[in-house]
Protein backbone atom coordinates (compact mmCIF):
# COMPACT_ATOMS: atom_id res chain seq x y z
CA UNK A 1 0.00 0.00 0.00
CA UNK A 2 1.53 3.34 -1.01
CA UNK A 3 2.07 5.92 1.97
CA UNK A 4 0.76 9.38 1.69
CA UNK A 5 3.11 11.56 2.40
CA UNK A 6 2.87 15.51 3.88
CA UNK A 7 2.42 17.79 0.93
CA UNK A 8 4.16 20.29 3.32
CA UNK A 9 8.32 20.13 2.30
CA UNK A 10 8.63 21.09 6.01
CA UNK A 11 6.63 18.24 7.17
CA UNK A 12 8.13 15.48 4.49
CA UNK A 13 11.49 16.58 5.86
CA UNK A 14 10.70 15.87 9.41
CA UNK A 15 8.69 12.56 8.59
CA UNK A 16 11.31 11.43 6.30
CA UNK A 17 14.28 12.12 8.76
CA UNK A 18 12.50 10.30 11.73
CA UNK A 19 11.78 7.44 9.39
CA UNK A 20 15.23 7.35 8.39
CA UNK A 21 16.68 7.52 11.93
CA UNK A 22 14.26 4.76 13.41
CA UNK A 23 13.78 2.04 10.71
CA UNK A 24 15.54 2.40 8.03
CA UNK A 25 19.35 1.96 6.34
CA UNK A 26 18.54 4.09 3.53
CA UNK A 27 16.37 6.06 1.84
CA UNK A 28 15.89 3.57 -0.82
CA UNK A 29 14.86 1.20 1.71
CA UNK A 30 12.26 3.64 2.82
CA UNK A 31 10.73 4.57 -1.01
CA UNK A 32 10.65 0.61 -1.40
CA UNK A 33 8.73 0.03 1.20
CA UNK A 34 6.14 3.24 1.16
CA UNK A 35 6.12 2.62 -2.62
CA UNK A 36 7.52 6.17 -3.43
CA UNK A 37 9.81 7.81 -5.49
CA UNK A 38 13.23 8.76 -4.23
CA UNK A 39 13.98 11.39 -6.59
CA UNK A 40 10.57 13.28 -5.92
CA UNK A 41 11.19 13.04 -2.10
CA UNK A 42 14.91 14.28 -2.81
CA UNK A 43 13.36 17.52 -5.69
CA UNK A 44 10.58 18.51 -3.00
CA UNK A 45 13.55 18.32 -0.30
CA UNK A 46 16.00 20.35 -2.76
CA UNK A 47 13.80 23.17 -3.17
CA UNK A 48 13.43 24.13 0.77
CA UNK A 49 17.35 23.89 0.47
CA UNK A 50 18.09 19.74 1.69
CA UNK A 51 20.37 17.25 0.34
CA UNK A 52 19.99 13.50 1.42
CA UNK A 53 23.72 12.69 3.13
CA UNK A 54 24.14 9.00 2.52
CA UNK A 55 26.74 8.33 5.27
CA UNK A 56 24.23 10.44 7.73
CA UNK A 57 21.36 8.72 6.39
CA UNK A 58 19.19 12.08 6.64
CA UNK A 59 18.24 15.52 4.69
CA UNK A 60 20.74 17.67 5.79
C-alpha cells in the first residue's frame, strides 16, 4: 500500500528524517517500502534547500 506523504516540504522533511533515523538503512529502503519515489522526495527536499547525506542517512 503506497504511503501518503505531507504535501508540506517542512513536514516530508521531518517525517522522512524520523523514518530514516528509526527504521531504516537508507532512503531507498524507505521509497521501497512506502512505494515512493526517491527522486521526488529528494526535488521537493531540494527546493526548501536539503540534500539526502548517505553516510548520515538524513536531509541535511
Amino acid at each position: 500500500m503506497k504511503m501518503s506523504l505531507p504535501k508540506d516540504p517542512m513536514m516530508l522533511l521531518s517525517v522522512i528524517n524520523t523514518k530514516l533515523r528509526d527504521y531504516y538503512k537508507s532512503l531507498d529502503l524507505l521509497c521501497e517500502d512506502l512505494q515512493v519515489d526517491p527522486n521526488e522526495i529528494k526535488e521537493i527536499l531540494q527546493g526548501i534547500g536539503y540534500e539526502y547525506n548517505e553516510k548520515l542517512n538524513k536531509f541535511v
